[in-house]
Protein backbone atom coordinates (compact mmCIF):
# COMPACT_ATOMS: atom_id res chain seq x y z
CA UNK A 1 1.28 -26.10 -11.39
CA UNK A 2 -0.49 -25.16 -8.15
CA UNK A 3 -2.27 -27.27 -6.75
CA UNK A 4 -5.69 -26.76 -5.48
CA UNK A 5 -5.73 -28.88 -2.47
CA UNK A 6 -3.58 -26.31 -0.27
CA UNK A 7 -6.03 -24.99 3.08
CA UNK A 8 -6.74 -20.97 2.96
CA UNK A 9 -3.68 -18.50 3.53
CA UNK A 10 -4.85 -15.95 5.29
CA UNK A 11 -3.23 -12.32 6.35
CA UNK A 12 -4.57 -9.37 7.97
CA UNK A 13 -4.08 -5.65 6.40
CA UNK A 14 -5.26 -2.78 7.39
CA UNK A 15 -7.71 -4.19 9.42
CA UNK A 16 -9.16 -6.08 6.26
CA UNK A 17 -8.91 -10.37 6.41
CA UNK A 18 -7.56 -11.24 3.23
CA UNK A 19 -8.19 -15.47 2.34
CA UNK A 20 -6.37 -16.41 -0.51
CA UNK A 21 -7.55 -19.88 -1.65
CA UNK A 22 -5.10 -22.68 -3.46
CA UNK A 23 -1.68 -20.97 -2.45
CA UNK A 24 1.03 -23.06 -1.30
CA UNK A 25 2.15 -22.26 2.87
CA UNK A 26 5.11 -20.58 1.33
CA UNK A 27 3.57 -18.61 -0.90
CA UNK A 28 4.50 -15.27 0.86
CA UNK A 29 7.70 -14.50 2.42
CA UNK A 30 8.74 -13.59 6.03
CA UNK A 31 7.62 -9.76 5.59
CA UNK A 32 4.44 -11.56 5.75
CA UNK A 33 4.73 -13.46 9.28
CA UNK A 34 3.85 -10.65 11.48
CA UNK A 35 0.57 -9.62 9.47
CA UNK A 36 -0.88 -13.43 10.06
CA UNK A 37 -3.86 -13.63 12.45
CA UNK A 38 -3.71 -14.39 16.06
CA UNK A 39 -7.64 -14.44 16.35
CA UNK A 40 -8.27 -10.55 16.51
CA UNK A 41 -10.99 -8.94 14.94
CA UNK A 42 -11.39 -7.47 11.76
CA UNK A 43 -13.86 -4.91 10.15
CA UNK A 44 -13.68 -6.28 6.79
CA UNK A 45 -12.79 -9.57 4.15
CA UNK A 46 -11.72 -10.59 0.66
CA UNK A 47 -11.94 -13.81 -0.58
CA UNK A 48 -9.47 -14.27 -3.38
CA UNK A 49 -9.47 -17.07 -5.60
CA UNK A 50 -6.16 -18.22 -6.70
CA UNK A 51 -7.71 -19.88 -9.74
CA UNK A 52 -3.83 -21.35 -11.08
CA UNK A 53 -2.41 -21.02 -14.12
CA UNK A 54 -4.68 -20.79 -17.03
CA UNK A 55 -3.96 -22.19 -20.52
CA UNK A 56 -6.72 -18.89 -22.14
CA UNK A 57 -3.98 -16.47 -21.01
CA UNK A 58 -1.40 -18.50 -23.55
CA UNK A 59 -1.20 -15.96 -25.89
CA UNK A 60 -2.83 -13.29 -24.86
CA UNK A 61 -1.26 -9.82 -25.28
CA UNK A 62 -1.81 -6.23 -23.69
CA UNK A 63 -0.29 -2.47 -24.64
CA UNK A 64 1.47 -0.98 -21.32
CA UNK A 65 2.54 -3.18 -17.96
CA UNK A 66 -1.12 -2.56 -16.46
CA UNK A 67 -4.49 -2.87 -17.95
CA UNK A 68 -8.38 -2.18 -16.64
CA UNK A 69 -11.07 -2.58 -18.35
CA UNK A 70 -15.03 -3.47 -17.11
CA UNK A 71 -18.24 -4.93 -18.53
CA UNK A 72 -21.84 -5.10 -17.06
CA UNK A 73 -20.03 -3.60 -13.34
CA UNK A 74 -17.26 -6.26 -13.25
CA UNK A 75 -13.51 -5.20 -13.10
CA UNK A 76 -10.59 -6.79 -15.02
CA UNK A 77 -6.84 -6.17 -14.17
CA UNK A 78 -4.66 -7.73 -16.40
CA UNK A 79 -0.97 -7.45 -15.83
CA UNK A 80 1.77 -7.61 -18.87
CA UNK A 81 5.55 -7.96 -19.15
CA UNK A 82 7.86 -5.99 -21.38
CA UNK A 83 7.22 -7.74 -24.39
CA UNK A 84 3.30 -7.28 -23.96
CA UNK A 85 3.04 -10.95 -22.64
CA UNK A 86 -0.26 -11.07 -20.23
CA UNK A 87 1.51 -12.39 -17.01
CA UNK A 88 -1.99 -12.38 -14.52
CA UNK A 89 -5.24 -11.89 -14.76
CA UNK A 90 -7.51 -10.32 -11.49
CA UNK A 91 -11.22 -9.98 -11.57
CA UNK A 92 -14.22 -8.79 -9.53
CA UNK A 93 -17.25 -6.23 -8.79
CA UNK A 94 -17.36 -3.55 -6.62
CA UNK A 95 -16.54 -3.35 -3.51
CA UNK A 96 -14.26 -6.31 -4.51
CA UNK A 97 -15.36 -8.60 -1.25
CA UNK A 98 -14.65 -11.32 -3.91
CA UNK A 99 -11.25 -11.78 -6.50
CA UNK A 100 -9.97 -14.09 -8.92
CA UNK A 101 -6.62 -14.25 -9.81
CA UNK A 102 -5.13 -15.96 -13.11
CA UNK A 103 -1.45 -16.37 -14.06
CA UNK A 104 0.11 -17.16 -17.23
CA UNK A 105 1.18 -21.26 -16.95
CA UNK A 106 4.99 -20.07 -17.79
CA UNK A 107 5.45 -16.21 -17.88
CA UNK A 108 4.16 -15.51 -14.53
CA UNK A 109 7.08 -17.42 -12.59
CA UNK A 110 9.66 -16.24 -14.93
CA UNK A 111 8.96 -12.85 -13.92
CA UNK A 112 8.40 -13.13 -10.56
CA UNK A 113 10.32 -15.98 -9.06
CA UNK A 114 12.91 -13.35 -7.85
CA UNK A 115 10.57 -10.53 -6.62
CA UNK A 116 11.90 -9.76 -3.20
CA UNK A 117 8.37 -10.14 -1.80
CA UNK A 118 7.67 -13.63 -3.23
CA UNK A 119 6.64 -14.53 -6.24
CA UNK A 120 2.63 -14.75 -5.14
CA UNK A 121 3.56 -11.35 -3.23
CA UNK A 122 1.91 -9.33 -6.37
CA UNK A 123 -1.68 -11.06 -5.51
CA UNK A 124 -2.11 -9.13 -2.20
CA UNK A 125 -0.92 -6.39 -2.85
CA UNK A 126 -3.70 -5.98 -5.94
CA UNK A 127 -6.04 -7.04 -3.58
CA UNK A 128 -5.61 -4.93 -0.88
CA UNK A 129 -5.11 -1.81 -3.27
CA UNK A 130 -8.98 -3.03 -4.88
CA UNK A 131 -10.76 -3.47 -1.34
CA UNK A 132 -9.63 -0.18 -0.69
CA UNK A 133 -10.66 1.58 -3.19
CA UNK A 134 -14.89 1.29 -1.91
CA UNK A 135 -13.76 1.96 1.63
CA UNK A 136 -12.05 5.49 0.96
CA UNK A 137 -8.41 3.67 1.63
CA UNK A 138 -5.11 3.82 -0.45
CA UNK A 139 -1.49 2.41 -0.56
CA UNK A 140 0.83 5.09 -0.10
CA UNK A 141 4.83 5.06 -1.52
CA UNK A 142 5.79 6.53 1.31
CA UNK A 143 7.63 5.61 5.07
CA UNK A 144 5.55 5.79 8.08
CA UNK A 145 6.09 6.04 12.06
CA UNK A 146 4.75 6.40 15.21
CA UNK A 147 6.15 8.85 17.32
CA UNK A 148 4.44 9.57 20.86
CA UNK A 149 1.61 7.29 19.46
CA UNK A 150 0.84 9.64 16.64
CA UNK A 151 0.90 8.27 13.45
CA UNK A 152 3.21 10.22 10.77
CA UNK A 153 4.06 9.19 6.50
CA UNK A 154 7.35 10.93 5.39
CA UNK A 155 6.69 10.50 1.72
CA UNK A 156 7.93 11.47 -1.77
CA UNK A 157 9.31 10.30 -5.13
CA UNK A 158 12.20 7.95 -5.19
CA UNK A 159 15.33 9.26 -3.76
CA UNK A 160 13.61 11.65 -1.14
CA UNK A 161 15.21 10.28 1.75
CA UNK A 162 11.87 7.40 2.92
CA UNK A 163 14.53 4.90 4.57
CA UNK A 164 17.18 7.13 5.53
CA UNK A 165 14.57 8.93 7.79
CA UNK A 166 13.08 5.48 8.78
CA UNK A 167 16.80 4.32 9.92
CA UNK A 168 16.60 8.10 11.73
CA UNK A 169 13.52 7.36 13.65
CA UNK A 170 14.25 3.54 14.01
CA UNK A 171 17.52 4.81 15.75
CA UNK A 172 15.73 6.76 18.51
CA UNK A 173 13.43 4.09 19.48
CA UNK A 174 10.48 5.33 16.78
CA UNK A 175 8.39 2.49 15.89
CA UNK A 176 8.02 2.77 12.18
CA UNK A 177 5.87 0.88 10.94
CA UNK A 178 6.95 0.34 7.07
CA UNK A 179 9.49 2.28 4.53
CA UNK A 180 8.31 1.69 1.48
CA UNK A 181 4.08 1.17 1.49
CA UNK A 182 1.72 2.75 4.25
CA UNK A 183 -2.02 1.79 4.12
CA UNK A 184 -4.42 4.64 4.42
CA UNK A 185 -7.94 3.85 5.95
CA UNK A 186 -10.82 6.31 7.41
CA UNK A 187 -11.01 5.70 11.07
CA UNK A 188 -14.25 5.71 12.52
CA UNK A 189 -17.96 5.61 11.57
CA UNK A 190 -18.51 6.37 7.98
CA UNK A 191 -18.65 10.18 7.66
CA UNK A 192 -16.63 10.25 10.42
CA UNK A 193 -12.90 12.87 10.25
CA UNK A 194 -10.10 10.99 10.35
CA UNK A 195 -7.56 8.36 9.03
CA UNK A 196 -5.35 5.74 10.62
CA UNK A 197 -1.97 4.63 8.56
CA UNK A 198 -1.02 0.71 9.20
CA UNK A 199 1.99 -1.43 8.38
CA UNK A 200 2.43 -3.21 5.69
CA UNK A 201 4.58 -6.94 4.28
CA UNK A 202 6.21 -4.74 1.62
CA UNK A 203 9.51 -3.23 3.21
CA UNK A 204 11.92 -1.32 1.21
CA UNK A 205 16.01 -1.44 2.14
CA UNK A 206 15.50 -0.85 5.81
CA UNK A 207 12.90 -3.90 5.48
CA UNK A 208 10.71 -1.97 8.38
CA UNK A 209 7.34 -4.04 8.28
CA UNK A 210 5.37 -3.96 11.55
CA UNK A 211 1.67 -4.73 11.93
CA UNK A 212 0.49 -2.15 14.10
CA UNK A 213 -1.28 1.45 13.25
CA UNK A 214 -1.79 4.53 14.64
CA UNK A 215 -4.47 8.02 14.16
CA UNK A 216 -3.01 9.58 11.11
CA UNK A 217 -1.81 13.36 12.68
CA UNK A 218 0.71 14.51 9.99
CA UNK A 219 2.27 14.04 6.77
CA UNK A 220 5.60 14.99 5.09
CA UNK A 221 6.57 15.66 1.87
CA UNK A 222 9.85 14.96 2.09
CA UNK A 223 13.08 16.56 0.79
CA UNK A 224 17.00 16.65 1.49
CA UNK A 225 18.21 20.44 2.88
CA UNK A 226 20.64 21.54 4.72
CA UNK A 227 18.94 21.64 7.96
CA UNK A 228 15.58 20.66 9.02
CA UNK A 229 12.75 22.96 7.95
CA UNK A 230 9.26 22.30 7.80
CA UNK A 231 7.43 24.50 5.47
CA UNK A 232 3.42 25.16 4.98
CA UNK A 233 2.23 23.45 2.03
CA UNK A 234 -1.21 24.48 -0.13
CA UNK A 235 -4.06 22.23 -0.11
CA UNK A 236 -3.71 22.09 -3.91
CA UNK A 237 0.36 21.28 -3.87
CA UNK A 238 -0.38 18.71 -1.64
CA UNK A 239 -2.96 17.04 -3.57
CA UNK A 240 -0.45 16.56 -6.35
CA UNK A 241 2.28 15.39 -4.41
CA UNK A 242 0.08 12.86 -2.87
CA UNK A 243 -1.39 11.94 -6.31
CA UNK A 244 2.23 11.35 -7.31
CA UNK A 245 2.88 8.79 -4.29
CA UNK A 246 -0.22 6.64 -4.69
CA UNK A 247 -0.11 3.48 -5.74
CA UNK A 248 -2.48 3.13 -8.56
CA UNK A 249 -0.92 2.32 -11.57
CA UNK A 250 -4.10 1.83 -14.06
CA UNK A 251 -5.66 5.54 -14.42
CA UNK A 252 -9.29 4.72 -15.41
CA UNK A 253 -12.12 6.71 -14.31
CA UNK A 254 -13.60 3.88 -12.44
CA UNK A 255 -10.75 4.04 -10.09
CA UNK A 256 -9.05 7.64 -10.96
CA UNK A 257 -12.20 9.31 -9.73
CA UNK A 258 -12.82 7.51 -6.26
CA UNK A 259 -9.00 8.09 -5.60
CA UNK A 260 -8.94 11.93 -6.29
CA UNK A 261 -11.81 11.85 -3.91
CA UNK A 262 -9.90 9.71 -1.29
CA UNK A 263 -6.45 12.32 -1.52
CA UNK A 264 -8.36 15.16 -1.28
CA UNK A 265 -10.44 13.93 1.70
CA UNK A 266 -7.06 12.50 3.39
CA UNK A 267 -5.28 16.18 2.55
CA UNK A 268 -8.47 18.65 4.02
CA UNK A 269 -8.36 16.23 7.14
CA UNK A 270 -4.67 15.72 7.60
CA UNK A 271 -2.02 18.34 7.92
CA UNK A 272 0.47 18.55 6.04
CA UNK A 273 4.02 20.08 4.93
CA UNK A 274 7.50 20.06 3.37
CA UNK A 275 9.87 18.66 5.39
CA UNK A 276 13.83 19.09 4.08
CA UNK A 277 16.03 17.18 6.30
CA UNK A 278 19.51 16.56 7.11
CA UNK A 279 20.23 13.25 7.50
CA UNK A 280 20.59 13.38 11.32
CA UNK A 281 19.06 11.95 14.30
CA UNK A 282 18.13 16.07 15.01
CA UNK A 283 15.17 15.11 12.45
CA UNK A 284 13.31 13.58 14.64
CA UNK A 285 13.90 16.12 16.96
CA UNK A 286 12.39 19.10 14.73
CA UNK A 287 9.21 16.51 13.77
CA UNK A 288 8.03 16.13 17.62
CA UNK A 289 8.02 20.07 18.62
CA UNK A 290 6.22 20.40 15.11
CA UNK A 291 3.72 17.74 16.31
CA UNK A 292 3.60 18.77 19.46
CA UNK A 293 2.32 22.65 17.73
CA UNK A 294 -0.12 21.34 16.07
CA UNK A 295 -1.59 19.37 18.91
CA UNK A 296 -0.94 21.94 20.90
């Protein structure tokens, strides 16, 4: 049991103060540390309530790992293991300023007591990906840098190459700020052209996770070749690629259609391309004089 006499944890993403109520001090690992607060400003919160475990969830069942559903314009996640067990339960309206999140009293730990972010390390990240969603934001699969303080995501399915090229960039004194999950926001006034892309606590092998951001100027599909070629990409190919790398796992309309809306807006703003790489420092190379093109 949790209990509920544990002060706020709070953590900073994407510019967004997320306080989680009722979690222990540990309850997120060191990935974590550098996205604390050190009393700057933010432009937006979430309050989560970390309710505990819940006896109603005892028993409760669910088809597929991930399940939405709403009533009367409030959200439900609910989250399931393998053998349809309900692990967690998150809930909230629109624009999701306010969460609760359940867990199953047993089945909960068991399957997340070894998740290499912590086990409460699947709270924020639902969070974060819901108090997006109303502010034209996503969570990218993806590696991201910033070279000559332009921001850049190098993303693709798994196996692409997202932490070789981190290691690449890392190598020539790129600051890269994740290499597994990039945060997507609009910069700017609402209406306003533009994105910025932010670290995030959720590394992959090269455990990159630096809280800092940059303007978004680029992004790269990316592939292994046999020397490094950047190639033009169609607004529509992108689109799908992009769709592909988002992390949304539930695919109901309430949160299928704002997201299609979101890619496409980040793909007409943002350039874009294929980049097939050889795994060389010369990548890095071959990504500046294509930035510096573009900016010309």
């Amino acid at each position: 049991m949790v209990p509920m006499a544990h002060p706020q944890l709070i953590c900073d993403l994407a510019d967004i103060r997320f306080i989680f109520s009722s979690l222990p001090p540990d309850a997120f690992n060191a990935f974590f540390t550098p996205f604390f607060p050190a009393g700057g400003a933010v432009s937006e919160t979430c309050l989560v309530e970390c309710a505990g475990p819940v006896q109603e969830l005892v028993g409760m069942r669910a088809g597929g790992a991930w399940n939405f559903s709403q009533r009367d314009g409030r959200a439900c996640l609910l989250g399931a293991n393998p053998d349809g067990v309900v692990m967690w339960r998150m809930t909230g309206e629109p624009p999701y300023e306010r969460l609760r999140f359940e867990w199953h009293p047993t089945a909960f730990e068991a399957m997340y007591h070894n998740e290499v972010y912590g086990t409460y390390g699947i709270i924020a990240i639902l969070a974060l990906v819901l108090r997006l969603l109303p502010l034209g934001g996503l969570v990218l699969h993806g590696s991201a840098q910033v070279l000559d303080g332009q921001g850049l995501i190098c993303t693709g399915p798994s196996g692409r190459g997202k932490s070789t090229i981190s290691r690449l960039f890392h190598e020539r004194g790129v600051p890269v700020l994740t290499d597994e999950r990039p945060i997507v926001r609009p910069c700017g006034a609402p209406g306003a052209p533009g994105f910025r892309v932010y670290g995030s606590p959720w590394p992959s092998s090269g455990n990159f996770a630096l809280n800092a951001a940059a303007p978004l100027r680029k992004i790269y599909f990316i592939e292994h070749g046999p020397e490094q070629e950047i190639v033009p990409l169609t607004t529509r190919e992108a689109v799908l690629r992009l769709l592909d790398v988002a992390l949304v796992p539930w695919m109901d309309a309430a949160f299928f259609d704002p997201l299609i809306q979101t890619l496409d807006s980040v793909i007409r703003t943002v350039p874009h391309a294929v980049l097939r790489f050889r795994p060389d420092a010369t990548v890095v190379d071959a990504v500046r004089r294509d930035l510096a093109g573009f900016l010309g």
